[in-house]
N, C-alpha and C. Protein backbone atom coordinates (compact mmCIF):
# COMPACT_ATOMS: atom_id res chain seq x y z
N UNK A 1 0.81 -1.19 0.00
CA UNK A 1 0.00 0.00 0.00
C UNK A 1 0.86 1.27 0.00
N UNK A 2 1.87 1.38 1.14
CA UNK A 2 2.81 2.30 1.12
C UNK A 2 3.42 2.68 -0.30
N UNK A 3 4.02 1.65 -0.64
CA UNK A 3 4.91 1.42 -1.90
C UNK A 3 4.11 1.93 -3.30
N UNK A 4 2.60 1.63 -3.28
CA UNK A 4 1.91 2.24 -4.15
C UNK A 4 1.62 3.52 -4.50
N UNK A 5 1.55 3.81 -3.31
CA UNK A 5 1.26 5.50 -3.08
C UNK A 5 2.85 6.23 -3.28
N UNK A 6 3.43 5.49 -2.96
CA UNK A 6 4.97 6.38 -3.18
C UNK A 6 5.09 6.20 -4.46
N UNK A 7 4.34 5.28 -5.60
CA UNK A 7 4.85 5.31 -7.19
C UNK A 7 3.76 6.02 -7.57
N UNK A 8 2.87 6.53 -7.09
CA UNK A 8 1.74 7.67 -7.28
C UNK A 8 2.33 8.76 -7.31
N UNK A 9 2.87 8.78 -5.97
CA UNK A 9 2.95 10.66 -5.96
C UNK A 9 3.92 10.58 -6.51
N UNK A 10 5.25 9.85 -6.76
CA UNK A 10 6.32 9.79 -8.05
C UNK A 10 6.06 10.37 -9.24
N UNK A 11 4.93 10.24 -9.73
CA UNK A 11 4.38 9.79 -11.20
C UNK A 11 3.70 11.27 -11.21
N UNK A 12 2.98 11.73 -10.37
CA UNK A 12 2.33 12.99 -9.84
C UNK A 12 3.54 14.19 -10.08
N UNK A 13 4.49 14.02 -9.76
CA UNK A 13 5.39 14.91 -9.24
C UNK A 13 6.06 14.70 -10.45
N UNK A 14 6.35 13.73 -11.48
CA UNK A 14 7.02 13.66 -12.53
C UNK A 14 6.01 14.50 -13.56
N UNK A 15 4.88 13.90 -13.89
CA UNK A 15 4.23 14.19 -14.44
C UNK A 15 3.42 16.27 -14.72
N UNK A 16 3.35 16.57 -13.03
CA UNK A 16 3.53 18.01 -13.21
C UNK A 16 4.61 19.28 -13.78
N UNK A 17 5.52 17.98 -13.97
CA UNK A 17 6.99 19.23 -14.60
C UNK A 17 6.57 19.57 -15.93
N UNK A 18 5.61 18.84 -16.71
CA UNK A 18 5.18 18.43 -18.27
C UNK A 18 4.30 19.57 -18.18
N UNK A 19 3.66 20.63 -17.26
CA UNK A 19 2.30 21.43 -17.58
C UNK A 19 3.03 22.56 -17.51
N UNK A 20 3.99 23.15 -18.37
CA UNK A 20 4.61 24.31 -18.09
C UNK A 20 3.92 25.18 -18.99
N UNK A 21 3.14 26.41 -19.16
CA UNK A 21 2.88 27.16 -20.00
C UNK A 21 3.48 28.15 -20.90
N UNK A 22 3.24 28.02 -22.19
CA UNK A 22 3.97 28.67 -23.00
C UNK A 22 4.27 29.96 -22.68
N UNK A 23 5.33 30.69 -23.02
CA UNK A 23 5.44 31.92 -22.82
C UNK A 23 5.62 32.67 -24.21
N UNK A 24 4.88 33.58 -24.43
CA UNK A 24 4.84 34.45 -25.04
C UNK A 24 5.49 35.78 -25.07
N UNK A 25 6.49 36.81 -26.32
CA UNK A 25 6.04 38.03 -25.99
C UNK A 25 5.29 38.90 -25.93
N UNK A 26 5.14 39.70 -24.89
CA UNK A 26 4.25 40.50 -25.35
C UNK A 26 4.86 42.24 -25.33
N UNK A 27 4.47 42.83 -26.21
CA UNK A 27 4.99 43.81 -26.85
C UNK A 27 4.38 45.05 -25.84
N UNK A 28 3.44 44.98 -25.34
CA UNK A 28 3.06 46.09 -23.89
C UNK A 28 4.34 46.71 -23.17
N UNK A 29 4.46 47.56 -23.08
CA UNK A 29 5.96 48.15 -22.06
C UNK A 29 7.27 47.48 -22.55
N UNK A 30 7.54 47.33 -23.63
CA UNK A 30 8.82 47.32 -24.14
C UNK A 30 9.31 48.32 -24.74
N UNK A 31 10.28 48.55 -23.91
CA UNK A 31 11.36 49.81 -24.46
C UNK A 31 12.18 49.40 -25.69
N UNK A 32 12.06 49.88 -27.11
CA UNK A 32 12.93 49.87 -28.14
C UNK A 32 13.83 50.92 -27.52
N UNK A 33 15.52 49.99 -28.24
CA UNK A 33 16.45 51.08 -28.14
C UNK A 33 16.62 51.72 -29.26
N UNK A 34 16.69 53.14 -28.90
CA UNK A 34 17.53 53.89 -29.77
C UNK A 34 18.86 53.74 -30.67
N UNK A 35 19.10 54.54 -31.33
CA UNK A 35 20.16 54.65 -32.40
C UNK A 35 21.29 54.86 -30.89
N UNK A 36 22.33 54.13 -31.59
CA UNK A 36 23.49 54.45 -30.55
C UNK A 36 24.14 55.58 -30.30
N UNK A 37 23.86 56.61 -32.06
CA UNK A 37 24.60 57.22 -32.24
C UNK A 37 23.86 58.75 -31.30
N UNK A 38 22.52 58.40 -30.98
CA UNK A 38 22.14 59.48 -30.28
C UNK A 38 22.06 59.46 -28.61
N UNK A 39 23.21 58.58 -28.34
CA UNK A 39 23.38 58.81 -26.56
C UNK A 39 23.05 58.44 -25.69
N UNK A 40 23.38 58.53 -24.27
CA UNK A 40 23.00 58.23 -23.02
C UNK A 40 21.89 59.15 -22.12
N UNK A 41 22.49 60.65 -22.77
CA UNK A 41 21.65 61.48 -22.17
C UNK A 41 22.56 62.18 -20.72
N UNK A 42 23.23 61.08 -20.94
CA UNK A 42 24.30 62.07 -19.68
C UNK A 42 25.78 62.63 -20.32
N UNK A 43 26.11 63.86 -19.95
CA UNK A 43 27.48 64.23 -20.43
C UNK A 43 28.72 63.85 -19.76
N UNK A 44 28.57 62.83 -18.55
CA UNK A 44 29.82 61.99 -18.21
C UNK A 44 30.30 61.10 -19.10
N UNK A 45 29.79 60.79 -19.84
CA UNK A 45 30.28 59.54 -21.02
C UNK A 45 30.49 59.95 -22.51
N UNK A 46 30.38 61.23 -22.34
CA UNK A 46 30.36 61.74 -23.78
C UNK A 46 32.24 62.22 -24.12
N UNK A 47 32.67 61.73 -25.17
CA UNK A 47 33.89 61.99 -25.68
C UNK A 47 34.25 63.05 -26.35
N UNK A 48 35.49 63.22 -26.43
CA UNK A 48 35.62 65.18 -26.87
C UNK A 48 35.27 65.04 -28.06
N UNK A 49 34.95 65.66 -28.76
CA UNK A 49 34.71 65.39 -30.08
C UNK A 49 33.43 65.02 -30.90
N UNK A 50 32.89 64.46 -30.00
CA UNK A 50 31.34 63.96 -30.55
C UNK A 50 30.84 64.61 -29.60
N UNK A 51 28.90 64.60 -30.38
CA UNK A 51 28.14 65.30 -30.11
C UNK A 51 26.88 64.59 -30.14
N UNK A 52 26.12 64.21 -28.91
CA UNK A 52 24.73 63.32 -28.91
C UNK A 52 23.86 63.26 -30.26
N UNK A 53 23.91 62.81 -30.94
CA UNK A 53 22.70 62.92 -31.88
C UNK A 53 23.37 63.27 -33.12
N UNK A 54 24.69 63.49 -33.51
CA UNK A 54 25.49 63.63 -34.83
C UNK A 54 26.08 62.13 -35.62
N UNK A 55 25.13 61.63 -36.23
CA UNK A 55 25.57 60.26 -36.95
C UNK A 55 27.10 60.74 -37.33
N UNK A 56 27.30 61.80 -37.99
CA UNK A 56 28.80 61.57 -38.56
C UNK A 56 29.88 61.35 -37.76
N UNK A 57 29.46 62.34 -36.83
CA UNK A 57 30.87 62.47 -35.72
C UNK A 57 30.61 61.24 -35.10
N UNK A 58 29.79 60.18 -34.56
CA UNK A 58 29.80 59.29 -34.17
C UNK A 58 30.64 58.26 -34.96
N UNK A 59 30.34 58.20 -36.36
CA UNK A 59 31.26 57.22 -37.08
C UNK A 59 32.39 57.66 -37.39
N UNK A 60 32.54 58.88 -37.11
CA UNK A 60 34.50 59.28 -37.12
C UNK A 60 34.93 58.72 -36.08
N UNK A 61 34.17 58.71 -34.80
CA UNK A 61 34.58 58.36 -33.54
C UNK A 61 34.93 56.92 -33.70
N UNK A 62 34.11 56.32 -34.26
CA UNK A 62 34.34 54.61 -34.30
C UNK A 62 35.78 54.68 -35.35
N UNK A 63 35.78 55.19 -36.54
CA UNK A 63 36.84 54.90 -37.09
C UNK A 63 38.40 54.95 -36.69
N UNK A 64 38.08 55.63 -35.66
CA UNK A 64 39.58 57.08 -35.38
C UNK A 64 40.10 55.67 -33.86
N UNK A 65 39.03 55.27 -33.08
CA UNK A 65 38.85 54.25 -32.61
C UNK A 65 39.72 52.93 -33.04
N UNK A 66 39.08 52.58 -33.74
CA UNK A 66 39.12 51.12 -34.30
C UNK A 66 40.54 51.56 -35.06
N UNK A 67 40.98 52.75 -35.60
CA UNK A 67 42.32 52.65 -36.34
C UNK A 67 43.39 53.07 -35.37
N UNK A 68 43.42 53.89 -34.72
CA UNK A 68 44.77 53.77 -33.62
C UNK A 68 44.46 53.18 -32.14
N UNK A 69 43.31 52.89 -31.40
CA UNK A 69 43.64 52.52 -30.45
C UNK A 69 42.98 50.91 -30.35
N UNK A 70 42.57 50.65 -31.20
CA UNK A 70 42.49 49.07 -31.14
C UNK A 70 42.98 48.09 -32.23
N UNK A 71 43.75 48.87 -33.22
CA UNK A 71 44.78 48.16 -34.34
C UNK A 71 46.35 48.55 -33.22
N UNK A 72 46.63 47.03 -32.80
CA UNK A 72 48.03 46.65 -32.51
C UNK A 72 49.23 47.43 -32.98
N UNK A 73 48.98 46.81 -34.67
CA UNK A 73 50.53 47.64 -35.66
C UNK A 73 50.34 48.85 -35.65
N UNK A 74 49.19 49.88 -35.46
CA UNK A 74 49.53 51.66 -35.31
C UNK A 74 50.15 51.55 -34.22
N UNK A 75 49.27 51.04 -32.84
CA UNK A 75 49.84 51.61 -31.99
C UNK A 75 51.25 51.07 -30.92
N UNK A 76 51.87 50.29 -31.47
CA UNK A 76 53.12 49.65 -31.06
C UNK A 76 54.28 50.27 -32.14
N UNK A 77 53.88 50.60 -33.16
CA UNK A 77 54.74 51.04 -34.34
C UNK A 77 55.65 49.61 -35.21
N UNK A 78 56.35 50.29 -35.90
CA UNK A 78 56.64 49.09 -36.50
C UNK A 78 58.21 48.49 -35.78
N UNK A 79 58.17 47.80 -35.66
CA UNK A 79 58.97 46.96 -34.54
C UNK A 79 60.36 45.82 -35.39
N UNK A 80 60.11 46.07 -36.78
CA UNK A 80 60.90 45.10 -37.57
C UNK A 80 62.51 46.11 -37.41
């Protein structure tokens, strides 16, 4: 009798992990982000040179970026 009831509530307890309900999104109170190139909104993070909301100066910023301070061979010089 014991033994029965313990492969019951086994089967019970296995069997409830299976009723999980789908989740959906739902699009109510979701914040889309913005363009990157238009900011934080705070002027602690803002770099000399750029200006919140200027696509160009933003992609000078990435270029000027990406070519001397995260290309190795500019900024070590040439070493041969």
């Amino acid at each position: 009798m014991i033994q029965r009831l313990f492969i019951l509530s086994v089967t019970a307890l296995a069997l409830s992990a299976c009723g999980d309900k789908p989740q959906e999104m739902n699009n109510a109170g979701v914040k889309q982000d913005g363009a990157p190139y238009q900011g934080v909104g705070s002027s602690q993070y803002v770099n000399t040179g750029w200006k919140p909301g200027d696509k160009t100066s933003w992609e000078q910023q990435l270029k000027s970026r990406a070519q001397y301070g995260q290309n190795d061979y500019t900024r070590m010089g040439n070493s041969k």
